[in-house]
Every structure is written in structure tokens, then in C-alpha cells.
N, C-alpha and C. Protein backbone atom coordinates (compact mmCIF):
# COMPACT_ATOMS: atom_id res chain seq x y z
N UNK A 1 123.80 134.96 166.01
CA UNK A 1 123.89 136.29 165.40
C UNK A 1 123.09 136.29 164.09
N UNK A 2 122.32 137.46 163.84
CA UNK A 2 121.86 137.35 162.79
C UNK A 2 121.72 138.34 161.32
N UNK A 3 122.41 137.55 160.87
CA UNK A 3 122.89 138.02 158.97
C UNK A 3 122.48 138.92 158.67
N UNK A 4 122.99 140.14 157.82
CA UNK A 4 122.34 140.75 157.12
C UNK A 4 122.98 140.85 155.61
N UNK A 5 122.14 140.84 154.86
CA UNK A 5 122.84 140.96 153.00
C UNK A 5 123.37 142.15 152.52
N UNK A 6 123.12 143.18 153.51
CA UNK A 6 123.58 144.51 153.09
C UNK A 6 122.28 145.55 152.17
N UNK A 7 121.75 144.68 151.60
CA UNK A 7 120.45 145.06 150.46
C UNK A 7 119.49 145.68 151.32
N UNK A 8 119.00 146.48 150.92
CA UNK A 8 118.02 147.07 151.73
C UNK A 8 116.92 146.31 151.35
N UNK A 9 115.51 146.80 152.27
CA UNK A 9 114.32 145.49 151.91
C UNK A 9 113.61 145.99 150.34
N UNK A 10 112.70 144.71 149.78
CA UNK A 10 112.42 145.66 148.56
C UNK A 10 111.00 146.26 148.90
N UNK A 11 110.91 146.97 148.15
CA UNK A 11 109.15 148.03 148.25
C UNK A 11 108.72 147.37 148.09
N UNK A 12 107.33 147.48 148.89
CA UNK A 12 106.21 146.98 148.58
C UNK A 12 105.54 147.47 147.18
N UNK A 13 104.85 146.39 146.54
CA UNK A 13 104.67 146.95 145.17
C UNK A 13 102.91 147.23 145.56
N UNK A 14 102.28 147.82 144.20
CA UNK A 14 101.27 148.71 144.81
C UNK A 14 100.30 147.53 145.04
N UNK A 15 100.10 146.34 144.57
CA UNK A 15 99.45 145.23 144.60
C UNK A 15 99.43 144.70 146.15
N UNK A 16 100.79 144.97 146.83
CA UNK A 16 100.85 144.75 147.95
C UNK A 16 100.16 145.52 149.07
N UNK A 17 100.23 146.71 148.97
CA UNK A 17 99.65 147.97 149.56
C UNK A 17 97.97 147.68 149.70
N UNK A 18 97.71 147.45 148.78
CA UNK A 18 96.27 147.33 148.81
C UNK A 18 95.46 146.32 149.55
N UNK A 19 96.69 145.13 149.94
CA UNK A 19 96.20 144.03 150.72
C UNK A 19 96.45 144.84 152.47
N UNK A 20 97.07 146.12 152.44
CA UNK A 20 96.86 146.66 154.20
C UNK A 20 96.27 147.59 154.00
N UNK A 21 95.83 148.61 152.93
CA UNK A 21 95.41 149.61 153.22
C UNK A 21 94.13 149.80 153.49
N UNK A 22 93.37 149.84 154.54
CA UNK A 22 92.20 149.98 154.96
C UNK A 22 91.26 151.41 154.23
N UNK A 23 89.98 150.33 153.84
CA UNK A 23 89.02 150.69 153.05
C UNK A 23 88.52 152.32 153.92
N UNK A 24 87.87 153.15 153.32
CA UNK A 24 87.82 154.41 153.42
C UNK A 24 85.63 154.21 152.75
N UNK A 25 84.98 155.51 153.34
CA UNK A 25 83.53 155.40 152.81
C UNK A 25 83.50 155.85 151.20
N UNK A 26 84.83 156.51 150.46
CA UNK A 26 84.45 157.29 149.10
C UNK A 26 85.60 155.72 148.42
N UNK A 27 86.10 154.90 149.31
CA UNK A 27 86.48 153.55 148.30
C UNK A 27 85.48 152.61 148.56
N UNK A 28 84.46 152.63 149.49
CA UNK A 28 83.39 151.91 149.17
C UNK A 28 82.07 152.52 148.15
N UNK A 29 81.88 153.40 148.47
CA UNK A 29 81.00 154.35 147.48
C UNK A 29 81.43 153.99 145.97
N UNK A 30 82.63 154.06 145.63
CA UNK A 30 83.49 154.04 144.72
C UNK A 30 82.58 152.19 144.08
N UNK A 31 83.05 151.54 144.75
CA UNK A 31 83.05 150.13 144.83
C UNK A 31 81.12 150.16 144.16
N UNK A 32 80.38 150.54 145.26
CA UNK A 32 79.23 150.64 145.06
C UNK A 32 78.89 151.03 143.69
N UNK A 33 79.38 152.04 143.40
CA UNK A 33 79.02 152.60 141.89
C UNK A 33 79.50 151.79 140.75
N UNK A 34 80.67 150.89 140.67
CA UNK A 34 80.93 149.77 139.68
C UNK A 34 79.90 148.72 139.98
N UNK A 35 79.25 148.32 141.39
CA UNK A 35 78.07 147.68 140.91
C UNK A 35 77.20 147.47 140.10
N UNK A 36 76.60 148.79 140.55
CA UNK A 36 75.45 149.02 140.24
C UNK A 36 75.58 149.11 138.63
N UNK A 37 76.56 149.94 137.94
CA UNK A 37 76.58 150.26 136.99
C UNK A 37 77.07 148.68 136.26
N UNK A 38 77.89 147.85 136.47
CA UNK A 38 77.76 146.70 136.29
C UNK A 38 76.41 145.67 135.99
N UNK A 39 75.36 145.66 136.55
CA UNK A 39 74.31 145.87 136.77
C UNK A 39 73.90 146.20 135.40
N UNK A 40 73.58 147.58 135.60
CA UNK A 40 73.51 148.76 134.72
C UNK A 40 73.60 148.47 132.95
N UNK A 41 74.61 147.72 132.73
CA UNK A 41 75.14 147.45 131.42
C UNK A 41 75.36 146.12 131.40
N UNK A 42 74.77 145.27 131.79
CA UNK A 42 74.47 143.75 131.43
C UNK A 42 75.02 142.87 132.03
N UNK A 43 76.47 143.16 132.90
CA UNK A 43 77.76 142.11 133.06
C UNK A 43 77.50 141.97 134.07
N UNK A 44 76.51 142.17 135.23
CA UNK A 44 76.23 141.62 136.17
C UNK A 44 74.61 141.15 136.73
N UNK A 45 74.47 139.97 136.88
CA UNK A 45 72.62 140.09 136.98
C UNK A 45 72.33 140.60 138.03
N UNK A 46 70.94 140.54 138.14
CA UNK A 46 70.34 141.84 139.41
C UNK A 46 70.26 140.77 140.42
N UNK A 47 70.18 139.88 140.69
CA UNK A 47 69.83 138.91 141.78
C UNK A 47 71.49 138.95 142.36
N UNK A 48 72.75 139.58 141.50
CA UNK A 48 73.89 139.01 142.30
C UNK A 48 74.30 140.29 143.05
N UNK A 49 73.43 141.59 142.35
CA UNK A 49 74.01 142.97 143.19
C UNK A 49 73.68 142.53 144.99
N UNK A 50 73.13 142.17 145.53
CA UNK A 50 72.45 141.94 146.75
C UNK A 50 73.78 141.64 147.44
N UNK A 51 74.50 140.25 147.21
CA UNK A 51 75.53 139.53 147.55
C UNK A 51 76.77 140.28 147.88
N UNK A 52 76.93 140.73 146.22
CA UNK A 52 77.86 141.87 145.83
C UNK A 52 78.22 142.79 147.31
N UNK A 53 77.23 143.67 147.18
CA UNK A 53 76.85 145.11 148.14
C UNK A 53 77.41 144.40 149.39
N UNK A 54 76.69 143.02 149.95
CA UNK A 54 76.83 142.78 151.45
C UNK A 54 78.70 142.77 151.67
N UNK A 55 79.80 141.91 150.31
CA UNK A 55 80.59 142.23 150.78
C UNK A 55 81.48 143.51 150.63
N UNK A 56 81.05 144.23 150.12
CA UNK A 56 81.75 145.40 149.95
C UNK A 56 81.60 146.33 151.47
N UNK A 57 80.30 146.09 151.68
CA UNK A 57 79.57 147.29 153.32
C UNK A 57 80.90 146.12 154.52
N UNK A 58 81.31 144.82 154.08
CA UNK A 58 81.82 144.28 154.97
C UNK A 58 83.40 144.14 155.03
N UNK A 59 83.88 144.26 153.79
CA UNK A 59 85.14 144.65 153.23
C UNK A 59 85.65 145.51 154.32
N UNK A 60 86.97 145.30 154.91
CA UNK A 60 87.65 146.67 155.18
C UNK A 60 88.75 146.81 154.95
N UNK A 61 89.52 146.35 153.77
CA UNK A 61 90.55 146.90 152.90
C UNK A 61 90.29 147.08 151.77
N UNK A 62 91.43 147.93 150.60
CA UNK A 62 90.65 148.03 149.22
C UNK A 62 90.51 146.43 148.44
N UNK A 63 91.59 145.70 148.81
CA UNK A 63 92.46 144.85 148.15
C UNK A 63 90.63 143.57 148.52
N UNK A 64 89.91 143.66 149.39
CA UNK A 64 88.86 143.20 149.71
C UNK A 64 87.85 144.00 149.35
N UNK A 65 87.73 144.98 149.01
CA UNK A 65 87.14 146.14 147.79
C UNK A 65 87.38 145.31 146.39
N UNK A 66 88.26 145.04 145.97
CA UNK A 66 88.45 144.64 144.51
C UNK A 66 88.06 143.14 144.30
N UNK A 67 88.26 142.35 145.41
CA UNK A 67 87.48 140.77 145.38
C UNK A 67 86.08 140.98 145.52
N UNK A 68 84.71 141.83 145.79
CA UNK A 68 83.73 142.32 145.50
C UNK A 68 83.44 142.47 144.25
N UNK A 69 84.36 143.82 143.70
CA UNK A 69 84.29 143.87 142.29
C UNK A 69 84.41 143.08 141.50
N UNK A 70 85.41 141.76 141.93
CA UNK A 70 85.60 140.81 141.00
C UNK A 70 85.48 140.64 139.44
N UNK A 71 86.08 140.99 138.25
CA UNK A 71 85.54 140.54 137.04
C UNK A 71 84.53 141.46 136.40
N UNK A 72 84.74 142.73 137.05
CA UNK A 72 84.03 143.56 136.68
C UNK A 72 85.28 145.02 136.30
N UNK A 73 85.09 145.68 135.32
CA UNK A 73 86.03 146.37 134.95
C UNK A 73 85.44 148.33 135.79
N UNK A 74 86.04 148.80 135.74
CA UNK A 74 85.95 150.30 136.45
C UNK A 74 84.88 151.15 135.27
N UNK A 75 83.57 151.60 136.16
CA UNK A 75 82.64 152.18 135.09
C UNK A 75 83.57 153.15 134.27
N UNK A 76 82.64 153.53 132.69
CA UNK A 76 82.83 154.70 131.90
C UNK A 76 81.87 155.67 132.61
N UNK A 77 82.70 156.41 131.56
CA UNK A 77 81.77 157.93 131.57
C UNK A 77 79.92 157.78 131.67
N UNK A 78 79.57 156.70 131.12
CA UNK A 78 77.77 156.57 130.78
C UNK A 78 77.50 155.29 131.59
N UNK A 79 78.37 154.91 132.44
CA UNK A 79 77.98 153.37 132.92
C UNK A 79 77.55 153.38 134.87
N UNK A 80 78.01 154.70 134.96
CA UNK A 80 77.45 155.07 136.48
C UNK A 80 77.03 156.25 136.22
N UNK A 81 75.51 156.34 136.03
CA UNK A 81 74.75 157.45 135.53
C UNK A 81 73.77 157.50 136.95
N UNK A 82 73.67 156.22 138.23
CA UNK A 82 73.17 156.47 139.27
C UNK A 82 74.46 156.06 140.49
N UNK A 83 74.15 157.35 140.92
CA UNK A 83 75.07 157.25 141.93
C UNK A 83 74.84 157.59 143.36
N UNK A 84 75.55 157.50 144.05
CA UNK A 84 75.55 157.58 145.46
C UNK A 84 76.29 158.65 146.11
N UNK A 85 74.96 159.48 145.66
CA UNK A 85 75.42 161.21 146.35
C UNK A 85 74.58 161.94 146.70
N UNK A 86 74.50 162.81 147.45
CA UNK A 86 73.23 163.76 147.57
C UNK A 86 73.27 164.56 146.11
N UNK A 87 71.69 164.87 145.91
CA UNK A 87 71.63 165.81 145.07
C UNK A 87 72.04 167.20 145.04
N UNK A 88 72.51 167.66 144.01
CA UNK A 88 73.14 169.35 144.30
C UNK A 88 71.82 170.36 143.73
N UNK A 89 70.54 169.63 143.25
CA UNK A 89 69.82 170.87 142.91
C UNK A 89 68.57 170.66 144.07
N UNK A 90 67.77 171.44 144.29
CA UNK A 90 66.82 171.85 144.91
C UNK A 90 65.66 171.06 144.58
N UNK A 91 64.54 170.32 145.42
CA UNK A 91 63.26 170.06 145.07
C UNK A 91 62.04 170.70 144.58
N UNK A 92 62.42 171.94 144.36
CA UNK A 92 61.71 172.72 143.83
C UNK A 92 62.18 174.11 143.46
N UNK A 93 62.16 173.64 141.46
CA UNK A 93 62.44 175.31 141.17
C UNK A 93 61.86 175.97 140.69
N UNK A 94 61.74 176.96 141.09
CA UNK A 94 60.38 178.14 140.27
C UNK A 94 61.02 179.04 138.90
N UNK A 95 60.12 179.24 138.13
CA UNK A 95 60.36 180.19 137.10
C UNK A 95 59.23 181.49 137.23
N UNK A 96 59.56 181.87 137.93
CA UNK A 96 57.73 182.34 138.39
C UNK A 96 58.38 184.34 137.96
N UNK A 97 57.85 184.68 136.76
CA UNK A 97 58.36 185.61 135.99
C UNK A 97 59.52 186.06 136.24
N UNK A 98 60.53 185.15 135.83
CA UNK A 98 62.25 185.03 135.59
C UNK A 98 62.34 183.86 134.61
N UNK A 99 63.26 183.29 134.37
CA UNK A 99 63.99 181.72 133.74
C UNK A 99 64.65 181.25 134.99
N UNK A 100 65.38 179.93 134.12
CA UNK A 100 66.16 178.84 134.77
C UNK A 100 66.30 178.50 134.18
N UNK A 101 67.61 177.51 134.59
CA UNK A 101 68.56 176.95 133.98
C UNK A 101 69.05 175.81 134.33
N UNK A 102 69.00 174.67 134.38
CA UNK A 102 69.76 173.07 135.36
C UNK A 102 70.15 172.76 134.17
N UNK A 103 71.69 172.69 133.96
CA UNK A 103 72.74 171.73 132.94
C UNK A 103 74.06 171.12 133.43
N UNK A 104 74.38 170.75 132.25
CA UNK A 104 75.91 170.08 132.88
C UNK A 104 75.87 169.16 134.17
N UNK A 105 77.39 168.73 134.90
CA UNK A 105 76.92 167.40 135.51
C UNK A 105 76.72 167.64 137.22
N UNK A 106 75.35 167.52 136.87
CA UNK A 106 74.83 167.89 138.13
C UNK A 106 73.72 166.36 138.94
N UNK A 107 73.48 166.67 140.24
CA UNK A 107 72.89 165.24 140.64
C UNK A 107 71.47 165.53 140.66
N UNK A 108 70.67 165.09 140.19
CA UNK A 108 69.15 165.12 140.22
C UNK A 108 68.52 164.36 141.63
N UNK A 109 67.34 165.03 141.88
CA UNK A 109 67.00 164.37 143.19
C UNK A 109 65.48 163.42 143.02
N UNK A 110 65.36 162.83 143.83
CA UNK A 110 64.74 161.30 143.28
C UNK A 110 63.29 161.88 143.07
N UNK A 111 62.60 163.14 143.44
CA UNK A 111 61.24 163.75 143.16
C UNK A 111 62.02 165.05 143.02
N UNK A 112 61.17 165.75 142.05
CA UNK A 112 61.63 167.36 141.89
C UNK A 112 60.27 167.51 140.93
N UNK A 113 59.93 169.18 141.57
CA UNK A 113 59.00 170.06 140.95
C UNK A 113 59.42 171.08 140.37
N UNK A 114 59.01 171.56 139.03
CA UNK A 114 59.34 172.76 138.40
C UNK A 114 58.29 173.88 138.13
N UNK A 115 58.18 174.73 138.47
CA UNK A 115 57.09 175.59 138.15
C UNK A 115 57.65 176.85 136.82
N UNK A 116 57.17 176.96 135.89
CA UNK A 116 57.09 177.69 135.03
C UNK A 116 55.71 179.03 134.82
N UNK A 117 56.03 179.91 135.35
CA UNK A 117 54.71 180.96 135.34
C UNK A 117 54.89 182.05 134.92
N UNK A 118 54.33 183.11 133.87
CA UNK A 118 54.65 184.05 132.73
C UNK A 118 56.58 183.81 133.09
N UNK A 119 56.81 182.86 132.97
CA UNK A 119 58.55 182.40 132.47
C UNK A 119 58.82 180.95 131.88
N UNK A 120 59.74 180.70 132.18
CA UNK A 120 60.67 179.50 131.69
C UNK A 120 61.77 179.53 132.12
N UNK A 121 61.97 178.19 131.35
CA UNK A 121 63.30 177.91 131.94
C UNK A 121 63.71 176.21 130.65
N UNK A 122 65.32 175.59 131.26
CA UNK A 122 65.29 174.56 130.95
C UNK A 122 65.62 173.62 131.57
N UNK A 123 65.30 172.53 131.59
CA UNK A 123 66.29 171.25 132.37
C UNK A 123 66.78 170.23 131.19
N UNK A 124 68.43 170.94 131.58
CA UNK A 124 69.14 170.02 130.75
C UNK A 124 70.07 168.51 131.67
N UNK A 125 68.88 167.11 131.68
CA UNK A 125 69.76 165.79 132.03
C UNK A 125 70.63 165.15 131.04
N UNK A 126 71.16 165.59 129.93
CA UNK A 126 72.12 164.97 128.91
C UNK A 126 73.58 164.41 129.98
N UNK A 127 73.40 165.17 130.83
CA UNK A 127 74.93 164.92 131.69
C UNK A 127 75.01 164.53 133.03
N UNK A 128 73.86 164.62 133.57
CA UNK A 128 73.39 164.68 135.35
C UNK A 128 73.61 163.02 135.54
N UNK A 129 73.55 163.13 136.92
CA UNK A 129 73.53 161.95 137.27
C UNK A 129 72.45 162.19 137.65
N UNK A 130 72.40 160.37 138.38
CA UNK A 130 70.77 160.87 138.94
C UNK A 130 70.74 159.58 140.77
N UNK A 131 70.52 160.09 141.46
CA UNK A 131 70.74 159.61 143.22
C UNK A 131 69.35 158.51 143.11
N UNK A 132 68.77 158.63 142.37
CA UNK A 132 67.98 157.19 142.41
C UNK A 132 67.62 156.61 141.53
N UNK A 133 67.54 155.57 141.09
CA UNK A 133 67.00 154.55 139.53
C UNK A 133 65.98 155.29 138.97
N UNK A 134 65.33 155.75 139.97
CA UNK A 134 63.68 155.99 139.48
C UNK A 134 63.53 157.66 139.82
N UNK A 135 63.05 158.50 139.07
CA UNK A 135 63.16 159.87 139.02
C UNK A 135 62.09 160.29 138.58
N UNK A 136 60.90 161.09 139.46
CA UNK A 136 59.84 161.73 138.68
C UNK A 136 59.76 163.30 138.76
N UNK A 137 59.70 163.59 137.88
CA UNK A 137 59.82 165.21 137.60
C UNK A 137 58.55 165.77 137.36
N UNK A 138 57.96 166.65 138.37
CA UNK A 138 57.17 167.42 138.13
C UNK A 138 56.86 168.88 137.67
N UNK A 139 56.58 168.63 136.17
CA UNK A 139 56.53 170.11 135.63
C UNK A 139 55.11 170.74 135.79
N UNK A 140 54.96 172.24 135.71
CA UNK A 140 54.06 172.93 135.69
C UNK A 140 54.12 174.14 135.36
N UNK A 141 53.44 174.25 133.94
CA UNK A 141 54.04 176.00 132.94
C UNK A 141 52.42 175.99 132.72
N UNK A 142 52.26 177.08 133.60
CA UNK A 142 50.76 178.45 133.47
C UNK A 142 51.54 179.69 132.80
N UNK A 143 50.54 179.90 131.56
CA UNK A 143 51.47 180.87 130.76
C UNK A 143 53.09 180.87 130.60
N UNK A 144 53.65 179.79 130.34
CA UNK A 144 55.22 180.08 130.78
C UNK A 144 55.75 178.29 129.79
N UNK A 145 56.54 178.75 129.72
CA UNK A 145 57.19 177.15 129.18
C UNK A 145 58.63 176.15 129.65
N UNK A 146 58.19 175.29 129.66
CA UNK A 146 59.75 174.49 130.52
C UNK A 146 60.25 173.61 129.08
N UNK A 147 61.89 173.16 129.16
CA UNK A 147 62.42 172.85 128.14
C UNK A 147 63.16 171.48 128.27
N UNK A 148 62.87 170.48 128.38
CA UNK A 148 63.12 169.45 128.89
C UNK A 148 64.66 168.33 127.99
N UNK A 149 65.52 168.49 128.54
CA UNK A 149 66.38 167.58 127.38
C UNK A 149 66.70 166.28 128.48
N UNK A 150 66.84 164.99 127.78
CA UNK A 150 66.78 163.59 128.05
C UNK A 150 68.36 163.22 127.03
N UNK A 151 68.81 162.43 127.51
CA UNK A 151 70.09 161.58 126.52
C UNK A 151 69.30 160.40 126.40
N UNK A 152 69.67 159.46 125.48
CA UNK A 152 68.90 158.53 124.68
C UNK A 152 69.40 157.45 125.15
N UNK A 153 70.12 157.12 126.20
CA UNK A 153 70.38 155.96 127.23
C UNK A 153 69.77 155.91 128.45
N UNK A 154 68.72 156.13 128.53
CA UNK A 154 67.73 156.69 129.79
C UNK A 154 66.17 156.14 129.57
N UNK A 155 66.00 155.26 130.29
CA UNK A 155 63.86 155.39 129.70
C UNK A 155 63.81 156.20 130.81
N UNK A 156 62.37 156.78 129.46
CA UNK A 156 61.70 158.19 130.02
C UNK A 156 59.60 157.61 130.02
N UNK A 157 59.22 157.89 130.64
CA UNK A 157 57.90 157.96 130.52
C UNK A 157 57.22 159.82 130.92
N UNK A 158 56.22 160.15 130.18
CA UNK A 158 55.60 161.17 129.77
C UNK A 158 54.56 161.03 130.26
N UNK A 159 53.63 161.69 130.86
CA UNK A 159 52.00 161.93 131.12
C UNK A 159 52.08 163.55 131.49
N UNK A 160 51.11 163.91 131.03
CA UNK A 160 50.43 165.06 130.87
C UNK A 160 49.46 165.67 130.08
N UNK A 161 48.66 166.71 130.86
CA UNK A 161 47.34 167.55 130.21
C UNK A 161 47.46 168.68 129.99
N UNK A 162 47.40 169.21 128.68
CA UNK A 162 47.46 170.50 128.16
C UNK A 162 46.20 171.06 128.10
N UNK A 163 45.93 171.85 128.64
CA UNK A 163 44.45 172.92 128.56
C UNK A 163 45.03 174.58 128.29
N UNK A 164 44.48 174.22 127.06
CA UNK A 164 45.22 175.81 125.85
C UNK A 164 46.34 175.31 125.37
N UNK A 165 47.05 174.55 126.08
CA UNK A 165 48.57 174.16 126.10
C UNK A 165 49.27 173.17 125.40
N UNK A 166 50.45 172.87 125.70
CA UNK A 166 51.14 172.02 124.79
C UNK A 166 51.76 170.58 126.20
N UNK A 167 51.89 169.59 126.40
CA UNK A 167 52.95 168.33 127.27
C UNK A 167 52.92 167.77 125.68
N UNK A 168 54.07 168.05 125.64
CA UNK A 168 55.12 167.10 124.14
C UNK A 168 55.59 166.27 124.83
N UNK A 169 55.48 164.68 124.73
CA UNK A 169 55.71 163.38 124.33
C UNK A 169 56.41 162.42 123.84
N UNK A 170 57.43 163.35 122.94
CA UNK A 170 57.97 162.78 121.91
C UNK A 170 58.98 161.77 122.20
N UNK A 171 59.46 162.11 123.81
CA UNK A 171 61.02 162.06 124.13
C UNK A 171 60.65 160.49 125.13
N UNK A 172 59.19 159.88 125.07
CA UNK A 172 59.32 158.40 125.57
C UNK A 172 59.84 157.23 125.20
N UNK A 173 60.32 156.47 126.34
CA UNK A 173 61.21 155.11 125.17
C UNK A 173 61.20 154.25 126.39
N UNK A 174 61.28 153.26 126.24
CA UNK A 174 61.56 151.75 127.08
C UNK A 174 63.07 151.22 126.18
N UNK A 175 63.84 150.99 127.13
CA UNK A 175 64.87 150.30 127.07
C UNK A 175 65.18 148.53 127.45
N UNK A 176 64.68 148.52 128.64
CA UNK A 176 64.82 147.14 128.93
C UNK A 176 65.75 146.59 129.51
N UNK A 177 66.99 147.30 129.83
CA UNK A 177 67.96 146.88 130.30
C UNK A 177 67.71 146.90 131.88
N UNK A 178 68.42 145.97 132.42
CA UNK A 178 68.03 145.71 133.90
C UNK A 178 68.90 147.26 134.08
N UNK A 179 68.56 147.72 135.59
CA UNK A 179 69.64 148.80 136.14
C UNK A 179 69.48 150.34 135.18
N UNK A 180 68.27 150.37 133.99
CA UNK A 180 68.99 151.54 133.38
C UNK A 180 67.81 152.38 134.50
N UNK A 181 68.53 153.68 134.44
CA UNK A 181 68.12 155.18 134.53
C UNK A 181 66.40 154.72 134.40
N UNK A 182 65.64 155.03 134.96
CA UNK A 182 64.50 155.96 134.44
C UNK A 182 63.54 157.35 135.03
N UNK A 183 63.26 157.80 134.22
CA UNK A 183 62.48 159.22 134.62
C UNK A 183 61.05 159.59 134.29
N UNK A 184 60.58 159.56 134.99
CA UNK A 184 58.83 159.66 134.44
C UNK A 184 58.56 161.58 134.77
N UNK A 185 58.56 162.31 133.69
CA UNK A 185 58.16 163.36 133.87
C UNK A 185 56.37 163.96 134.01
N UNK A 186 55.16 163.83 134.67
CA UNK A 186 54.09 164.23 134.53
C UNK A 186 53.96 165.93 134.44
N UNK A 187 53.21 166.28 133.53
CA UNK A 187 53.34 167.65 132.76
C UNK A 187 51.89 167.98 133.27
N UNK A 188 51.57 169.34 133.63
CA UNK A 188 50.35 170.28 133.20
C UNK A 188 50.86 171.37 132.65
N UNK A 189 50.01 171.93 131.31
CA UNK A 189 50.28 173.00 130.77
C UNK A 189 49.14 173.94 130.42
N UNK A 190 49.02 175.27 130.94
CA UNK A 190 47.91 175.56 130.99
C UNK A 190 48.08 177.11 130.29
N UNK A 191 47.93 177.59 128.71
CA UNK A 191 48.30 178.23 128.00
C UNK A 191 49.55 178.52 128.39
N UNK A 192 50.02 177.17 128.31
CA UNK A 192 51.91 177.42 128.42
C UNK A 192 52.09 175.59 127.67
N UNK A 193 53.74 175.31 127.99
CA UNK A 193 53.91 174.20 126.96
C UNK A 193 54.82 173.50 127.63
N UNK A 194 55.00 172.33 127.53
CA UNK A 194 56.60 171.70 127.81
C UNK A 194 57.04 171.08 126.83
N UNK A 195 58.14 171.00 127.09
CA UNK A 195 58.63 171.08 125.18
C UNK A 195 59.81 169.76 125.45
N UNK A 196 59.75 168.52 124.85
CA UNK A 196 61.02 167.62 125.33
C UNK A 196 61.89 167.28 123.83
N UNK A 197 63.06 167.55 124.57
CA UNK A 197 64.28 166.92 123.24
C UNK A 197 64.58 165.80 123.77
N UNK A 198 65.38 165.01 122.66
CA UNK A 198 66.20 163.93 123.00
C UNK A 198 67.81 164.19 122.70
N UNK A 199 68.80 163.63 123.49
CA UNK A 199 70.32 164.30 122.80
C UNK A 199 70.80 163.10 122.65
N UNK A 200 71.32 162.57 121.84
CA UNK A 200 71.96 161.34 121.04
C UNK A 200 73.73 161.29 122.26
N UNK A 201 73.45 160.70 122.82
CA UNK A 201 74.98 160.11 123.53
C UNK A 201 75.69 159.12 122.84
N UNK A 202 76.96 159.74 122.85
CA UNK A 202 78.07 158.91 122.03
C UNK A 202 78.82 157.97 123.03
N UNK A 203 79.13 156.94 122.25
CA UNK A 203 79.44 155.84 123.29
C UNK A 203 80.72 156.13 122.90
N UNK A 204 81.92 155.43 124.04
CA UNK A 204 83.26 154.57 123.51
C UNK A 204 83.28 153.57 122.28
N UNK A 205 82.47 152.66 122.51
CA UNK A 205 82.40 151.76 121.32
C UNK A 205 81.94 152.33 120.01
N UNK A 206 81.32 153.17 119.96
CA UNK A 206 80.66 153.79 118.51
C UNK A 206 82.26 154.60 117.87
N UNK A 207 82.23 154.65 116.68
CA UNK A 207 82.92 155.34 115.70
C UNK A 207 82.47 156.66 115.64
């Protein structure tokens, strides 16, 4: 015959759960994006993302999700700035006598063209993510001007020819960090201008 204590069994605690609960594509995505961004901000070298990735795509619980991650803490707000999503804006937007507008946190797509013609517009990336490391933006303001804002954790490279016109420059920088962001914008401006800011991003660690 066999005993019982009367006690009911105890819960599984959530540590436990995670060793059955089978992995899902937005807890690997998930997983993916502490890579990279790991990566991204120094704490992981680029030769080990490769390894990394193979066991996560092979993982199929979370609790085998988090032995991937290993020793790596859950990105911030600025530490998965590339991610693994489709883009939400269009490959091509016109200003073609109207404006525009791209701000706030939106996904940039890995080539995009902008046309500016007797209009404008702006593209604000202070907040976007961006679906690939490498991002080239093609502007083009005939009579018309585009308004370009960059956050200052991002290399940017600049080329462009102004005839009558203005491709401002100002907003190039090399960083150096393995994994960061970059965006190469090439400009024509043809009695029109493109105009680039930079926006100072505040970290966690800063005061």
C-alpha cells in the first residue's frame, strides 16, 4: 500500500517551469536580440556570436534559451538598437510638394530612399531601431529639403554633392565598437539642402 503525508505536492517554482516550458519563435528572437546586443556593447566577442546563435536556433526550451545567454544580462533600452523585425516604414518616401515625417520608435529598413521636391520633410532615428547593422539612406532634395537626426551611439558616414545646394556633414563619427549600428547616408542636393543633427542619448550609467 502506498503512503500518503496528507500535504499536497509543492509548486513548481518558476526556475522549474522553465526547465519544461518549450521555447516559442518571439523567446528565441528575444534570445537573439541579447546577443547581438551583447556583442553590441563589448561583453561578448564577435567570433563567439556564431556559436551562441547555433544554440539558441537549437534550444527548445526557455530554461535552454538562458544556457545560450549564459552570463549575459537582458539588453537596455540602447543595447538592442538592431533587431529582428521587419521594418514598419516604406523603402521609399516621397516629399514631392507635401512634407514628412519618420520619428519615434520605429524599424528602419536596411536600404531606404527619400525624395524631397519643392517639399520636405524629416527623419527622425534618435529612437528607431534598425533590422540590419548596416543602413544606407538615400536622400534626394531638388528644390526641397530633408532633416536628418542621428543619436550619438550610432556611426554615421556622409557623402554627398550639392549643386546650388547644401549635403551637411557634420553628423559623421566612427565609433569602433564591434556590433555598433551604422548608417551611411549619400545626399544629392540640387538648390535644395540636407540638413543633419546629432541628439545626445542618455545612458543608465550617466548622471
Amino acid at each position: 500500500m502506498t503512503e500518503t503525508s496528507g500535504h499536497p505536492a509543492p509548486e513548481k517554482r518558476p526556475a522549474d517551469l522553465a526547465q519544461v516550458i518549450l521555447a516559442g519563435d518571439d523567446d528565441r528572437h528575444r534570445a537573439e536580440e541579447r546577443l547581438r546586443a551583447a556583442v553590441g556593447n563589448g561583453r561578448l566577442a564577435l567570433e563567439q556570436l556564431g556559436p551562441r546563435l547555433d544554440e539558441v536556433h537549437a534550444a527548445r526550451t526557455r530554461a535552454e534559451l538562458e544556457v545560450a545567454c549564459r552570463g549575459l544580462p537582458e539588453p537596455g533600452a540602447r543595447d538592442a538598437l538592431v533587431v529582428d523585425r521587419p521594418p514598419t516604414s516604406r523603402r521609399f518616401v516621397p516629399g514631392i510638394f507635401r512634407g514628412f515625417e519618420l520619428k519615434g520608435e520605429w524599424v528602419v529598413p536596411p536600404r531606404m530612399t527619400i525624395w524631397s521636391m519643392w517639399g520636405g520633410g524629416r527623419l527622425d532615428l534618435s529612437e528607431a531601431r534598425f533590422s540590419s547593422r548596416d543602413t544606407e539612406i538615400r536622400v534626394v532634395a531638388l528644390w526641397g529639403g530633408t532633416r536628418i537626426t542621428v543619436p550619438d551611439d550610432i556611426e554615421v558616414e556622409v557623402e554627398g554633392l550639392g549643386l546650388f545646394g547644401v549635403v551637411d556633414k557634420r553628423v559623421a563619427r566612427k565609433i569602433g565598437r564591434p556590433g555598433t549600428a551604422r548608417v551611411r547616408i549619400r545626399g544629392l542636393a540640387l538648390f535644395g539642402a540636407i540638413v543633419t543633427r546629432t541628439k545626445r542619448i542618455a545612458h543608465p550609467t550617466e548622471d
